[in-house]
PDB file of N, CA and C in Angstrom:
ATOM      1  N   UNK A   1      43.331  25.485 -45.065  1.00  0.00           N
ATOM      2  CA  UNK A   1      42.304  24.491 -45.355  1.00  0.00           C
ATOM      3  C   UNK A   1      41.073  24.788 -44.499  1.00  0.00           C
ATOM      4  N   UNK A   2      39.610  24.272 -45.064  1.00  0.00           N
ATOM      5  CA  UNK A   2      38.447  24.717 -44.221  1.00  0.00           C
ATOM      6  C   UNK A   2      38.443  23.361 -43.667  1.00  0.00           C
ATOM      7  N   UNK A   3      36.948  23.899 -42.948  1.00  0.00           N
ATOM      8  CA  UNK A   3      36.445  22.375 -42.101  1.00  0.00           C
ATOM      9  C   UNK A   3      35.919  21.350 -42.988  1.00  0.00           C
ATOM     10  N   UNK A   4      35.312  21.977 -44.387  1.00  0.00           N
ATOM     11  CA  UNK A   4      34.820  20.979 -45.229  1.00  0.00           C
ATOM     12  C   UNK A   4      35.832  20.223 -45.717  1.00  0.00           C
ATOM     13  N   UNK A   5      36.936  21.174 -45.874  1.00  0.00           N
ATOM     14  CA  UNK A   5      37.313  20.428 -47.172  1.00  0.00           C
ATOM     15  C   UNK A   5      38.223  19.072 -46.485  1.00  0.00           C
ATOM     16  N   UNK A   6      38.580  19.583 -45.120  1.00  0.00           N
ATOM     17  CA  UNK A   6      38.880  18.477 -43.813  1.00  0.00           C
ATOM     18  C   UNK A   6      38.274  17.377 -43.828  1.00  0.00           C
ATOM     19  N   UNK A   7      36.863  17.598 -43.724  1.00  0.00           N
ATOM     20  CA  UNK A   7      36.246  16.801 -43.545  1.00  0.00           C
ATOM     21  C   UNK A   7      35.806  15.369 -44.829  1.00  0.00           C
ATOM     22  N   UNK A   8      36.013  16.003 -46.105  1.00  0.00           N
ATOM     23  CA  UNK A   8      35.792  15.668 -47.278  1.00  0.00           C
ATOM     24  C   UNK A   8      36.933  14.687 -47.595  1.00  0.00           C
ATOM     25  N   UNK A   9      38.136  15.851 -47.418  1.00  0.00           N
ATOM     26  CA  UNK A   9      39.518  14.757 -47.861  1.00  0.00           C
ATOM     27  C   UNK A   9      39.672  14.178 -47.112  1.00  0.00           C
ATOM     28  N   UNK A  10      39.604  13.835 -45.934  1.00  0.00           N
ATOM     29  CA  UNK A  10      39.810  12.575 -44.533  1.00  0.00           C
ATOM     30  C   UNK A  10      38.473  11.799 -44.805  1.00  0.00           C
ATOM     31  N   UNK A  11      37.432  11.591 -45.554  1.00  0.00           N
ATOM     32  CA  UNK A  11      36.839  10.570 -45.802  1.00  0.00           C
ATOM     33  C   UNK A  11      35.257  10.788 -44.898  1.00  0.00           C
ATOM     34  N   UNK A  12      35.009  11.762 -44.122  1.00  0.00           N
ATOM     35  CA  UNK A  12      34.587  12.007 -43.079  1.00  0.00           C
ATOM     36  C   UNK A  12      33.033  12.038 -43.681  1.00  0.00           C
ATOM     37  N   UNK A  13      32.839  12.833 -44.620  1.00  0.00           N
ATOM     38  CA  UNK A  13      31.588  13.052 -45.680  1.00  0.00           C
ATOM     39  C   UNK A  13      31.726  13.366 -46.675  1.00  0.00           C
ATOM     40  N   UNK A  14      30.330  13.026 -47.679  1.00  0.00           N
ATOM     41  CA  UNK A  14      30.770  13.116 -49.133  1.00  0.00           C
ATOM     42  C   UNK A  14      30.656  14.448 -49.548  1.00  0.00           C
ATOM     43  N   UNK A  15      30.994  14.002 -50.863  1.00  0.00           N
ATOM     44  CA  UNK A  15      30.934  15.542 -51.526  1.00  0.00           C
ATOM     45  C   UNK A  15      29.285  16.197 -51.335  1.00  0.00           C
ATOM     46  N   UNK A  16      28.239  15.240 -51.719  1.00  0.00           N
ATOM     47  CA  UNK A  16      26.791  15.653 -51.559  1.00  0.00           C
ATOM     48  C   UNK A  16      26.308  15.677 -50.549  1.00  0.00           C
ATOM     49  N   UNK A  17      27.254  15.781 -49.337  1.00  0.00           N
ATOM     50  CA  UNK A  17      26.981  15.983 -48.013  1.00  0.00           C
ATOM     51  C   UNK A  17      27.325  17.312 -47.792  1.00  0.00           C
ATOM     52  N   UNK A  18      28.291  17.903 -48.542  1.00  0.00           N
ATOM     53  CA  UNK A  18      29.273  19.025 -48.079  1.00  0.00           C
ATOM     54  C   UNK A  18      28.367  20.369 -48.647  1.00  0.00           C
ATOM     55  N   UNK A  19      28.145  19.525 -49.851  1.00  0.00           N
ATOM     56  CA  UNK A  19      27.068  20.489 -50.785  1.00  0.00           C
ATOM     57  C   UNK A  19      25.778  21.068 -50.255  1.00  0.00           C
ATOM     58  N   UNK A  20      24.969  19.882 -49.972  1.00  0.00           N
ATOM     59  CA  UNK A  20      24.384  20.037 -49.037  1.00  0.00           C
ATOM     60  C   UNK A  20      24.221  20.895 -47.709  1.00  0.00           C
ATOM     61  N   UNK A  21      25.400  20.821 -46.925  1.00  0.00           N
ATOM     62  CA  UNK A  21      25.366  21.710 -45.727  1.00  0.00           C
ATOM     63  C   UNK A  21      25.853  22.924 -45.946  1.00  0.00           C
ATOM     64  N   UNK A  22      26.452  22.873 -47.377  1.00  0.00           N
ATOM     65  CA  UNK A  22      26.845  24.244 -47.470  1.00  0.00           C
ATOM     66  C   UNK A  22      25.578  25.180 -48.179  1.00  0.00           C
ATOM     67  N   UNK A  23      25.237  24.530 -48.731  1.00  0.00           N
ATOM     68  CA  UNK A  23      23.645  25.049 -49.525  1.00  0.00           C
ATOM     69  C   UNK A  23      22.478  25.522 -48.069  1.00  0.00           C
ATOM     70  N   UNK A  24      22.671  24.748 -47.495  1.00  0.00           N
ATOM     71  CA  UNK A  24      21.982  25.026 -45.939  1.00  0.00           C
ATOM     72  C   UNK A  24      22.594  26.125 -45.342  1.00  0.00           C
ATOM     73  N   UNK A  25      23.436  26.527 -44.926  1.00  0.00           N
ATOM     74  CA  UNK A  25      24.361  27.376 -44.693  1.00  0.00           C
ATOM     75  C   UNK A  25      24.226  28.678 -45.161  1.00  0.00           C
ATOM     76  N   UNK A  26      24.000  28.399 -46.488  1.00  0.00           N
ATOM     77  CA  UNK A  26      23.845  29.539 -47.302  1.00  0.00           C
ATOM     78  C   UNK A  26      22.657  30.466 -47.138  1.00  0.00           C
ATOM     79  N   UNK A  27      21.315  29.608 -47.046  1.00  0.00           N
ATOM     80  CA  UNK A  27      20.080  29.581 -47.051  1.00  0.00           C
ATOM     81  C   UNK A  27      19.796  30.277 -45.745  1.00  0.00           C
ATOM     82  N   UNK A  28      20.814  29.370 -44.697  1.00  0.00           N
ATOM     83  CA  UNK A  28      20.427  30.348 -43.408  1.00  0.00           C
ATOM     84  C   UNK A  28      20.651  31.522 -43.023  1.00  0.00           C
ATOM     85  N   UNK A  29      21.957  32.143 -44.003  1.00  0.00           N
ATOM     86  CA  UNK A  29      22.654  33.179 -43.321  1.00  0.00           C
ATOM     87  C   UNK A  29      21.931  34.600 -43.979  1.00  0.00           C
ATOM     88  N   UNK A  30      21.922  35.593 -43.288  1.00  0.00           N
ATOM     89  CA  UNK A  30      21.425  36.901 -43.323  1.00  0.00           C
ATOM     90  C   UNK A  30      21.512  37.297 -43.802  1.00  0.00           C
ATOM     91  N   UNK A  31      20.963  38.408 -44.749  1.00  0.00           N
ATOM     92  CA  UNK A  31      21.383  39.010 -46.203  1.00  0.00           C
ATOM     93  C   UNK A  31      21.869  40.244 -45.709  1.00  0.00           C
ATOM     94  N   UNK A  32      22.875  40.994 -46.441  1.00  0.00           N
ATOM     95  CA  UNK A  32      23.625  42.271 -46.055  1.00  0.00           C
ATOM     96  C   UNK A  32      22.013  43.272 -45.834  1.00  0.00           C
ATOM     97  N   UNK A  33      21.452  42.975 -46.800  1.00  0.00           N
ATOM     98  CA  UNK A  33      20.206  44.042 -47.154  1.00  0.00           C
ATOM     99  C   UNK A  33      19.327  44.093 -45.573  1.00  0.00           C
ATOM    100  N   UNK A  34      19.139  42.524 -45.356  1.00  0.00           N
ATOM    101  CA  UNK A  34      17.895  42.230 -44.201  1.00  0.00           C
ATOM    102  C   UNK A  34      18.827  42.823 -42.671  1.00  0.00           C
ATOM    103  N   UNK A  35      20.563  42.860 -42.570  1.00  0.00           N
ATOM    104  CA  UNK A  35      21.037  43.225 -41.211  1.00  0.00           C
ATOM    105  C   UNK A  35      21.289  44.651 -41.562  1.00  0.00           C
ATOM    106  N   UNK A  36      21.133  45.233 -42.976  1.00  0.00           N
ATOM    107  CA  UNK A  36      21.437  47.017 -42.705  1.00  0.00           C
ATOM    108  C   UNK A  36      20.189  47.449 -42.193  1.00  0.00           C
ATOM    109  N   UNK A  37      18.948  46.902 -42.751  1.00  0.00           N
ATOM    110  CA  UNK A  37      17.310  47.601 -42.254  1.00  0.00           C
ATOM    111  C   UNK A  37      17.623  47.257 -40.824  1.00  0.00           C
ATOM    112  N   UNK A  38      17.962  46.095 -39.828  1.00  0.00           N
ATOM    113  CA  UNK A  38      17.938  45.779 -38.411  1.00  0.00           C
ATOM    114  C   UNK A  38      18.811  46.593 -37.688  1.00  0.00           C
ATOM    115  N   UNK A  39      19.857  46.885 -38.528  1.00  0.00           N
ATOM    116  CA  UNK A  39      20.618  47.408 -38.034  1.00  0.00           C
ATOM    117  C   UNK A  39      20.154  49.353 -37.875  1.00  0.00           C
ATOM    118  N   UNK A  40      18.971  49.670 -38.482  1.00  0.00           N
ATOM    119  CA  UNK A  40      18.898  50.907 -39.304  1.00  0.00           C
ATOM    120  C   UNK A  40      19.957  51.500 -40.060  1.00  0.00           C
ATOM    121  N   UNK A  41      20.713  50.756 -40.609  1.00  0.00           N
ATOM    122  CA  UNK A  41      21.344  51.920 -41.566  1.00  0.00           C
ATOM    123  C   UNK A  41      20.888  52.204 -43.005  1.00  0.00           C
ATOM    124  N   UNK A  42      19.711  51.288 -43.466  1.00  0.00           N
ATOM    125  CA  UNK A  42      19.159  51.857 -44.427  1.00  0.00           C
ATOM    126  C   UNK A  42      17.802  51.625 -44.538  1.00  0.00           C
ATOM    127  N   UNK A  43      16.819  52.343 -45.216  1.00  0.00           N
ATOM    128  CA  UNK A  43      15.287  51.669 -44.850  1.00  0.00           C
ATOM    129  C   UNK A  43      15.024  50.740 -46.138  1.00  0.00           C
ATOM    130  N   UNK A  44      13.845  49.865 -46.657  1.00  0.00           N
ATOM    131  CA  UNK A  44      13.680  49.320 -47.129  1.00  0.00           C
ATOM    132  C   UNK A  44      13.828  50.075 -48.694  1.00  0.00           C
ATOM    133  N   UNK A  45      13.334  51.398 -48.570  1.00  0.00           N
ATOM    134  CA  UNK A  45      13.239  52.100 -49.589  1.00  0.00           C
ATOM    135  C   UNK A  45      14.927  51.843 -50.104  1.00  0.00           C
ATOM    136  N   UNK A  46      15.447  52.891 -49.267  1.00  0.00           N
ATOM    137  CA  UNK A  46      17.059  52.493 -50.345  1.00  0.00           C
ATOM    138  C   UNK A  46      17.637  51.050 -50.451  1.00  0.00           C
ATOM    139  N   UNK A  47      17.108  49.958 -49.844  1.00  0.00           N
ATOM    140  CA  UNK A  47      17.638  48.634 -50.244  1.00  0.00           C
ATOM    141  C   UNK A  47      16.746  48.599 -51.964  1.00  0.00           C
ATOM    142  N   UNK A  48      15.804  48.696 -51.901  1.00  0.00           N
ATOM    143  CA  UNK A  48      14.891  48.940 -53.168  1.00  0.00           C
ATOM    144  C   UNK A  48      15.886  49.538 -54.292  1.00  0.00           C
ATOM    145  N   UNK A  49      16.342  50.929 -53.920  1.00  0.00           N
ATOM    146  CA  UNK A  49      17.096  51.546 -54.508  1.00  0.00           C
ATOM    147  C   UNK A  49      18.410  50.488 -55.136  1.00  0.00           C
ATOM    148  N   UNK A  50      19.030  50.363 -54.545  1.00  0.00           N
ATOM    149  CA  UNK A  50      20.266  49.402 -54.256  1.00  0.00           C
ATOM    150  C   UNK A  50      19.909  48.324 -55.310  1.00  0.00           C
ATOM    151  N   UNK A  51      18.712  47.603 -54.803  1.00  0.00           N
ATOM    152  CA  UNK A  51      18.287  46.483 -55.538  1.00  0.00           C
ATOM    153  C   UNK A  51      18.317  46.877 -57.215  1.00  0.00           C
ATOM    154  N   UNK A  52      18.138  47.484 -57.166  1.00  0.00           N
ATOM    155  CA  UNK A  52      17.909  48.576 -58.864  1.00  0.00           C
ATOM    156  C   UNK A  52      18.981  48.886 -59.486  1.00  0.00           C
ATOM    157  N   UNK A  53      19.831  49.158 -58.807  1.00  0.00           N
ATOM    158  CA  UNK A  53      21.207  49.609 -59.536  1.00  0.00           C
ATOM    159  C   UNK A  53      21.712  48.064 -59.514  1.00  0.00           C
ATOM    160  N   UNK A  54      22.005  47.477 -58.677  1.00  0.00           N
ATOM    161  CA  UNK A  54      22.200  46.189 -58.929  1.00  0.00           C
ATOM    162  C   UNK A  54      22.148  45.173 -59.484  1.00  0.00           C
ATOM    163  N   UNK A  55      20.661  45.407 -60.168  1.00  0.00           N
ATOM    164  CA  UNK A  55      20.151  44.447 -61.224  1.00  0.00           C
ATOM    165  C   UNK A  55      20.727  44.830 -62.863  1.00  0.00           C
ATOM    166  N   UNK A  56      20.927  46.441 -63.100  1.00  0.00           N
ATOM    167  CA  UNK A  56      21.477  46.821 -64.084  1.00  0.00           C
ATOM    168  C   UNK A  56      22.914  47.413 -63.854  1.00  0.00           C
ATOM    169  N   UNK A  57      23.520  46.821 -62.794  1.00  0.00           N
ATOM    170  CA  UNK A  57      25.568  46.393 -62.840  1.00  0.00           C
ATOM    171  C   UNK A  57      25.125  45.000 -62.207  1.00  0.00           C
ATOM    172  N   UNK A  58      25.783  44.046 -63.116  1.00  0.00           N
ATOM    173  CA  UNK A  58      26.278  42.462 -62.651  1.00  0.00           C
ATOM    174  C   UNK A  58      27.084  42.258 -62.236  1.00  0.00           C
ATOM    175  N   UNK A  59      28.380  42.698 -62.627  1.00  0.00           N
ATOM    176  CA  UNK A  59      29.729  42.651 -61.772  1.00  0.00           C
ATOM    177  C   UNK A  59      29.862  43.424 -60.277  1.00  0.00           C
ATOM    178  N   UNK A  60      28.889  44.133 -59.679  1.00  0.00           N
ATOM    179  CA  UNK A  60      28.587  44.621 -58.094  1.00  0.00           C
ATOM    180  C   UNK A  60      28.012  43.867 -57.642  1.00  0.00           C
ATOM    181  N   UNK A  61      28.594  44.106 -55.948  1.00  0.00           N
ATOM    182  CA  UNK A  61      27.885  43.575 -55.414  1.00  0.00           C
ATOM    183  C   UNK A  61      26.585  44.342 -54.108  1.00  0.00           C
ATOM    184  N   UNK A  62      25.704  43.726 -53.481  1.00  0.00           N
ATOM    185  CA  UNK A  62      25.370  44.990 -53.027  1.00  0.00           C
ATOM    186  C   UNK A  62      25.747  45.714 -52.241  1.00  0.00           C
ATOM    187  N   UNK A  63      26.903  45.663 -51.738  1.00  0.00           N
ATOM    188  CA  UNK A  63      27.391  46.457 -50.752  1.00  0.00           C
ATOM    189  C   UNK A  63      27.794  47.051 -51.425  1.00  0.00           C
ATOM    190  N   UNK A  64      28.629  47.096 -52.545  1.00  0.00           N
ATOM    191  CA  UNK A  64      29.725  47.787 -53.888  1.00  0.00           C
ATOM    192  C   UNK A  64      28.358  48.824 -53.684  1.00  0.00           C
ATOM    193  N   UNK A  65      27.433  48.575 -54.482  1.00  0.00           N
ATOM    194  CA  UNK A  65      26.234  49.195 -54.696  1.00  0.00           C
ATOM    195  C   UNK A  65      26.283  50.706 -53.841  1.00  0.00           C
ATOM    196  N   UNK A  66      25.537  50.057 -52.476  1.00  0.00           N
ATOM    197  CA  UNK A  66      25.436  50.699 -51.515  1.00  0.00           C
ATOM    198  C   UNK A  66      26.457  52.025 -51.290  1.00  0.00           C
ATOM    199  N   UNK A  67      27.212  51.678 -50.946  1.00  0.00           N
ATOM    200  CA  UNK A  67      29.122  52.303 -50.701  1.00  0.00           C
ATOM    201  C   UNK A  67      28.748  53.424 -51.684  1.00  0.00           C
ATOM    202  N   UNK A  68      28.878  53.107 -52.923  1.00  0.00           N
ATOM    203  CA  UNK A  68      29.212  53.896 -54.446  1.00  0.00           C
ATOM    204  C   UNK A  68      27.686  54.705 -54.633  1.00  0.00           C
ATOM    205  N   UNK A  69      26.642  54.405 -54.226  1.00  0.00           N
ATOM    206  CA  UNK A  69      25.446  55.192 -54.388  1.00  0.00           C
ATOM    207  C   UNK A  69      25.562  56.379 -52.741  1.00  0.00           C
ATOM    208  N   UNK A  70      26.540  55.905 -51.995  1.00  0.00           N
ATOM    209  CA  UNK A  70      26.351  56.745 -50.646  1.00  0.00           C
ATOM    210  C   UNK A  70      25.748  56.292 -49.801  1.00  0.00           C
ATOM    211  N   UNK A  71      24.960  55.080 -49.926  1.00  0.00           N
ATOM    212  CA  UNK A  71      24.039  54.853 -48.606  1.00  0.00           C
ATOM    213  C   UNK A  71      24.550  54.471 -47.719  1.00  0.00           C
ATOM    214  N   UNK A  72      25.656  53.651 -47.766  1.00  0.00           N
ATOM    215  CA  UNK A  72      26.661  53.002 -46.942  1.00  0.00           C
ATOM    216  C   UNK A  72      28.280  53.371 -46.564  1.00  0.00           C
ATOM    217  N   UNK A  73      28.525  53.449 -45.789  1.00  0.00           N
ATOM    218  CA  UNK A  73      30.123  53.781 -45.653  1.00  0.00           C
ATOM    219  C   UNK A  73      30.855  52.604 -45.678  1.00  0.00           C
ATOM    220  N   UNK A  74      31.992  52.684 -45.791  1.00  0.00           N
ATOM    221  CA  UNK A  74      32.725  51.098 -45.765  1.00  0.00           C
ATOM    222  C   UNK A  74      33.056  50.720 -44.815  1.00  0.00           C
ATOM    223  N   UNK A  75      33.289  51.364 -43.481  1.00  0.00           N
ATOM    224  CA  UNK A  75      33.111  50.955 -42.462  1.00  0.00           C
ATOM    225  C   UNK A  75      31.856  50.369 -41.945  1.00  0.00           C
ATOM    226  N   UNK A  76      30.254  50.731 -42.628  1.00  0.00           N
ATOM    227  CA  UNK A  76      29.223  49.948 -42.002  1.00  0.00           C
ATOM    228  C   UNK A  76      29.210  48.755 -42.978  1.00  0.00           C
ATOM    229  N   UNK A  77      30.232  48.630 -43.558  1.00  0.00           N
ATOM    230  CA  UNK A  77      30.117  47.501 -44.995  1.00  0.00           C
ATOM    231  C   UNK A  77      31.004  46.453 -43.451  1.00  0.00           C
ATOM    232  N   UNK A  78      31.719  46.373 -43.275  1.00  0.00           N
ATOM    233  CA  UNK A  78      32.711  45.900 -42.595  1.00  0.00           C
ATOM    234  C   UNK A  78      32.315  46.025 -40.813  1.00  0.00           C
ATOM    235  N   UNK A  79      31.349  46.508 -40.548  1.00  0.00           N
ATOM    236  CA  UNK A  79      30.825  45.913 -39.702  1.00  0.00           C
ATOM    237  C   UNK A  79      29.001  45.451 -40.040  1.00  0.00           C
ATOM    238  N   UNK A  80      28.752  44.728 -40.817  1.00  0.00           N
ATOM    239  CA  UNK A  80      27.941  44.363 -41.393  1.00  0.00           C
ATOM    240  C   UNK A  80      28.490  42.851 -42.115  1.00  0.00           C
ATOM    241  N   UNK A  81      29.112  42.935 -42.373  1.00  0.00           N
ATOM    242  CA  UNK A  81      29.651  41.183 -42.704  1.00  0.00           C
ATOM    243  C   UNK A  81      30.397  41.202 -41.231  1.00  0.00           C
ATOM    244  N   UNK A  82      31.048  41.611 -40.616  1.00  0.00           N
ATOM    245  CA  UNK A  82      31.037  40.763 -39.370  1.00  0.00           C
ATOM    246  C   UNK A  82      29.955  40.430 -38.408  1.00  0.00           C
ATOM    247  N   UNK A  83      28.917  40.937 -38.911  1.00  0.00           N
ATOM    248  CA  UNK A  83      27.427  40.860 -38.358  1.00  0.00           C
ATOM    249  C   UNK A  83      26.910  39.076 -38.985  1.00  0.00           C
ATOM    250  N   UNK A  84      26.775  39.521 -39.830  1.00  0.00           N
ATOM    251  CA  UNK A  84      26.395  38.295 -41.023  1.00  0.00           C
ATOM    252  C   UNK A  84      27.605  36.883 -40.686  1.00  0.00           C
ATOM    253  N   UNK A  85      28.903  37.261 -40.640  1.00  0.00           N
ATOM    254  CA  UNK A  85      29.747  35.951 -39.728  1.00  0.00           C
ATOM    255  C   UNK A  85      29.128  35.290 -38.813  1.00  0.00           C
ATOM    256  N   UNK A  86      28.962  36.442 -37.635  1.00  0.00           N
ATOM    257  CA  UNK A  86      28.527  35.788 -37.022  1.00  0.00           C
ATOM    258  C   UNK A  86      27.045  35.421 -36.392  1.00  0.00           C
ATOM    259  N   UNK A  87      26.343  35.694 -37.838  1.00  0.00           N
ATOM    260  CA  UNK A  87      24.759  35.062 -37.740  1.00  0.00           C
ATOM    261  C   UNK A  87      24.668  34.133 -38.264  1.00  0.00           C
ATOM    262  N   UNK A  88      25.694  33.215 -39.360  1.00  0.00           N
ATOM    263  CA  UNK A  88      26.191  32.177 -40.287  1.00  0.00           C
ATOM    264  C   UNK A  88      26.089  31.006 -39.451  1.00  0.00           C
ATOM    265  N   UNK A  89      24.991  29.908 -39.450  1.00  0.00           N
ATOM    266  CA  UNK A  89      25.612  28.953 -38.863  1.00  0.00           C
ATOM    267  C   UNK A  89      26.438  28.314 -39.155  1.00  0.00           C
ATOM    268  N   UNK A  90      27.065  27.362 -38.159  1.00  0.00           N
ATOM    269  CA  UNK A  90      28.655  26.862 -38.573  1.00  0.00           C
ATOM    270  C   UNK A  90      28.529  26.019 -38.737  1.00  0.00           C
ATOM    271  N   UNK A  91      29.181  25.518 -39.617  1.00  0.00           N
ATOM    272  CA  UNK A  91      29.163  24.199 -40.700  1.00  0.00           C
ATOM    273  C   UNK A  91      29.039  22.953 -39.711  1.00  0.00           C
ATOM    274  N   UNK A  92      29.831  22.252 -38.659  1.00  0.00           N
ATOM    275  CA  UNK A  92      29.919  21.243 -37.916  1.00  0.00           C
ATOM    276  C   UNK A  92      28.853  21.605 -37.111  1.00  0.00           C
ATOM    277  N   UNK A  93      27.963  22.555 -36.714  1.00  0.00           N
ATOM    278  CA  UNK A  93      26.557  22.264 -36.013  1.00  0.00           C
ATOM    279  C   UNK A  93      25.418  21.460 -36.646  1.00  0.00           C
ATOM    280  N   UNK A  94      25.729  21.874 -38.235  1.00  0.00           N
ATOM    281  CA  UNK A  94      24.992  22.103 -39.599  1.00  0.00           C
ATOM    282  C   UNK A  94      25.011  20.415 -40.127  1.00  0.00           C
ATOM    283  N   UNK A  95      26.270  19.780 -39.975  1.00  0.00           N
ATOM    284  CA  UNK A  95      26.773  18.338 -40.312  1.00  0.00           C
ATOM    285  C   UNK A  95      26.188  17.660 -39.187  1.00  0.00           C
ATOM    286  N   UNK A  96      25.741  17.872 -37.901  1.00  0.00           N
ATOM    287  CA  UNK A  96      24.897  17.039 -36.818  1.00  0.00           C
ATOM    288  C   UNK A  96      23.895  17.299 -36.781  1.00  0.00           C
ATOM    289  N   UNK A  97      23.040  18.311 -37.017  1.00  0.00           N
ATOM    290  CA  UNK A  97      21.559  19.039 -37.243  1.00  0.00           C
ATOM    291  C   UNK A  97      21.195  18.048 -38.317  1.00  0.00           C
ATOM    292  N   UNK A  98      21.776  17.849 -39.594  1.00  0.00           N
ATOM    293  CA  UNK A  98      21.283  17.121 -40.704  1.00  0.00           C
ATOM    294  C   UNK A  98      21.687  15.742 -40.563  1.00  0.00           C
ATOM    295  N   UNK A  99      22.326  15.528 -39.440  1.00  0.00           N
ATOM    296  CA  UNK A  99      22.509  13.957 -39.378  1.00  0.00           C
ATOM    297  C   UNK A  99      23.420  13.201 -39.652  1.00  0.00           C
ATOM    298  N   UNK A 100      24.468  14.227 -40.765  1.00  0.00           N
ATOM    299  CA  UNK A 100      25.492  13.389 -41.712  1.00  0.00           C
ATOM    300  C   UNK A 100      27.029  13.167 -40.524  1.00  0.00           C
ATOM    301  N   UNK A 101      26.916  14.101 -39.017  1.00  0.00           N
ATOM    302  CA  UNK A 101      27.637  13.637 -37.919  1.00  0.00           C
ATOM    303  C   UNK A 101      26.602  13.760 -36.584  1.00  0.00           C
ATOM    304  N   UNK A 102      27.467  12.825 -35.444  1.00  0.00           N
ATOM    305  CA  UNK A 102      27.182  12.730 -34.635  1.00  0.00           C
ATOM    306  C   UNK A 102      27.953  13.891 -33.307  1.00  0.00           C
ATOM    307  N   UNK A 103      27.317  14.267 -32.664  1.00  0.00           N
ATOM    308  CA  UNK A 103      27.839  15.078 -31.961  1.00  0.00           C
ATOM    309  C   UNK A 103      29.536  15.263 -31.831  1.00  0.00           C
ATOM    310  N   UNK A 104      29.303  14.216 -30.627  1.00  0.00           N
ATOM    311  CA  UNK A 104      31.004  13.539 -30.270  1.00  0.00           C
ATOM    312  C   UNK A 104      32.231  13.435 -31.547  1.00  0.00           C
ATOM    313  N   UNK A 105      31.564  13.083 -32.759  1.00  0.00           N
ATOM    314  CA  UNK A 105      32.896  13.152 -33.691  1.00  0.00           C
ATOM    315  C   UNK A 105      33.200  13.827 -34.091  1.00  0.00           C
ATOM    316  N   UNK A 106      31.950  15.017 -34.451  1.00  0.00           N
ATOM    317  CA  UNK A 106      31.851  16.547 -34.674  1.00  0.00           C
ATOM    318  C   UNK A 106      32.967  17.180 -33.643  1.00  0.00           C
ATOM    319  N   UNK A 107      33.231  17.132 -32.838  1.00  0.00           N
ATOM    320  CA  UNK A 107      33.978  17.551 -31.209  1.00  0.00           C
ATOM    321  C   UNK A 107      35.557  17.192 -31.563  1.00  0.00           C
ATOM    322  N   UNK A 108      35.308  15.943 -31.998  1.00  0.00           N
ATOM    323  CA  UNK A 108      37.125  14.968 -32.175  1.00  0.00           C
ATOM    324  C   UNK A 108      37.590  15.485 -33.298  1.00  0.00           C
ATOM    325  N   UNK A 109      36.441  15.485 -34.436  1.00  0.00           N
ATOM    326  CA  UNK A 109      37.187  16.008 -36.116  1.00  0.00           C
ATOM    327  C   UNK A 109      37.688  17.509 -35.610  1.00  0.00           C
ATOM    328  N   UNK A 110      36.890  18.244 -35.237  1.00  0.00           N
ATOM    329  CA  UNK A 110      37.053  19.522 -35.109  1.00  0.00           C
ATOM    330  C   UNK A 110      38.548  19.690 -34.368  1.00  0.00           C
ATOM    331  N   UNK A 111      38.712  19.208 -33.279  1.00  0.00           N
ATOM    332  CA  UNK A 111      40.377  19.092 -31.998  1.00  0.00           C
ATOM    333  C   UNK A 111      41.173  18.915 -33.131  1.00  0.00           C
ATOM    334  N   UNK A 112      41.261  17.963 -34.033  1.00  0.00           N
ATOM    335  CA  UNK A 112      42.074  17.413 -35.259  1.00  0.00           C
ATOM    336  C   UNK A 112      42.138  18.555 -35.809  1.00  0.00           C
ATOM    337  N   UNK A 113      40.957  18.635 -36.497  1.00  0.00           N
ATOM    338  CA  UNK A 113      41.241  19.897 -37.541  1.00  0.00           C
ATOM    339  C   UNK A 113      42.027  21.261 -37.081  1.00  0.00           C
ATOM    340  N   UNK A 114      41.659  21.691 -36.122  1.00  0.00           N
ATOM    341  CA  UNK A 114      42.693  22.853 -35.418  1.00  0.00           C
ATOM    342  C   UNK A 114      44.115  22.409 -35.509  1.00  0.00           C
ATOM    343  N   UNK A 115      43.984  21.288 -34.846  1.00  0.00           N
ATOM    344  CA  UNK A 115      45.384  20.786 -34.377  1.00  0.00           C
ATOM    345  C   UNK A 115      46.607  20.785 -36.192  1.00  0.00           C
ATOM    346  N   UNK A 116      45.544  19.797 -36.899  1.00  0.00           N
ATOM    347  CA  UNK A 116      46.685  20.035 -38.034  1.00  0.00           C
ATOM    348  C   UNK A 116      46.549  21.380 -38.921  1.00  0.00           C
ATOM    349  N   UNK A 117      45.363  22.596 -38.419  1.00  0.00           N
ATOM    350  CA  UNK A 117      45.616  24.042 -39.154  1.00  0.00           C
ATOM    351  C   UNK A 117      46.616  24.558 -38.366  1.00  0.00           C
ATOM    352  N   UNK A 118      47.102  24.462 -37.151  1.00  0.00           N
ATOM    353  CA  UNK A 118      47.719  24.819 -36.669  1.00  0.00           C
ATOM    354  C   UNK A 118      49.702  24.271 -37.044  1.00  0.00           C
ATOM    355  N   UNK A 119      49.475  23.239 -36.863  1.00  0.00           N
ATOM    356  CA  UNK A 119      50.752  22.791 -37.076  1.00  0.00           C
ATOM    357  C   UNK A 119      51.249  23.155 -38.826  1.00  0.00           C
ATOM    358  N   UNK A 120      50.149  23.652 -39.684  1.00  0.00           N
ATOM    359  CA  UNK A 120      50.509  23.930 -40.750  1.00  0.00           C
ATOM    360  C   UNK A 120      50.969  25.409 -41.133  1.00  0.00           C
ATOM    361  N   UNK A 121      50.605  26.109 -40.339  1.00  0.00           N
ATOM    362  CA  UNK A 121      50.852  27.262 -40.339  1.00  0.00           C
ATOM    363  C   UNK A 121      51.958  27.914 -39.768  1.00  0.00           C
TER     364      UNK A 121
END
């Protein structure tokens, strides 16, 4: 189980709260394209490239892209979303930033939530 959906089925926030922070979430986090240029592993030109093959295959994604055109190895695929993890803000910062929690319960839901992922596992 995630933190939302924790948070959702225990009554904690609504669904257009969840939506919400997850839409935020989304918005904030780093695009594979914008941490390979930071990262240099590709210049804008082959994201361009990438972008192109991409638009004419729908079922890829751009890393698929990347990988399968050569620009990328799958190892910089895979350290590149652990890049992007952890540039993602996290949802319970995201639920007190927008107001829909308060610090402190943010702190208590969260102890809970471990506590019963844990005992479920």
């Amino acid at each position: 189980m995630r933190f939302g959906d924790f948070l959702l089925n225990s009554g904690q926030i609504s669904q257009t709260q969840l939506v919400a922070v997850l839409r935020e979430q989304q918005d904030r986090q780093r695009s594979m394209a914008q941490l390979a240029v930071n990262d240099e592993l590709l210049t804008m030109k082959e994201v361009a490239e990438i972008a192109a093959t991409l638009g004419s295959d729908l079922g890829s994604s751009f890393e698929e892209c990347a990988v399968q055109g050569g620009k990328l190895l799958a190892i910089d695929v895979v350290f590149l979303l652990e890049a992007q993890r952890r540039t993602r803000p996290k949802l319970g910062e995201l639920l007190v930033e927008m107001g829909f929690l308060q610090p402190e319960v943010k702190e208590r839901l969260l102890e809970t939530f471990h506590a019963v992922s844990q005992s479920c596992a």
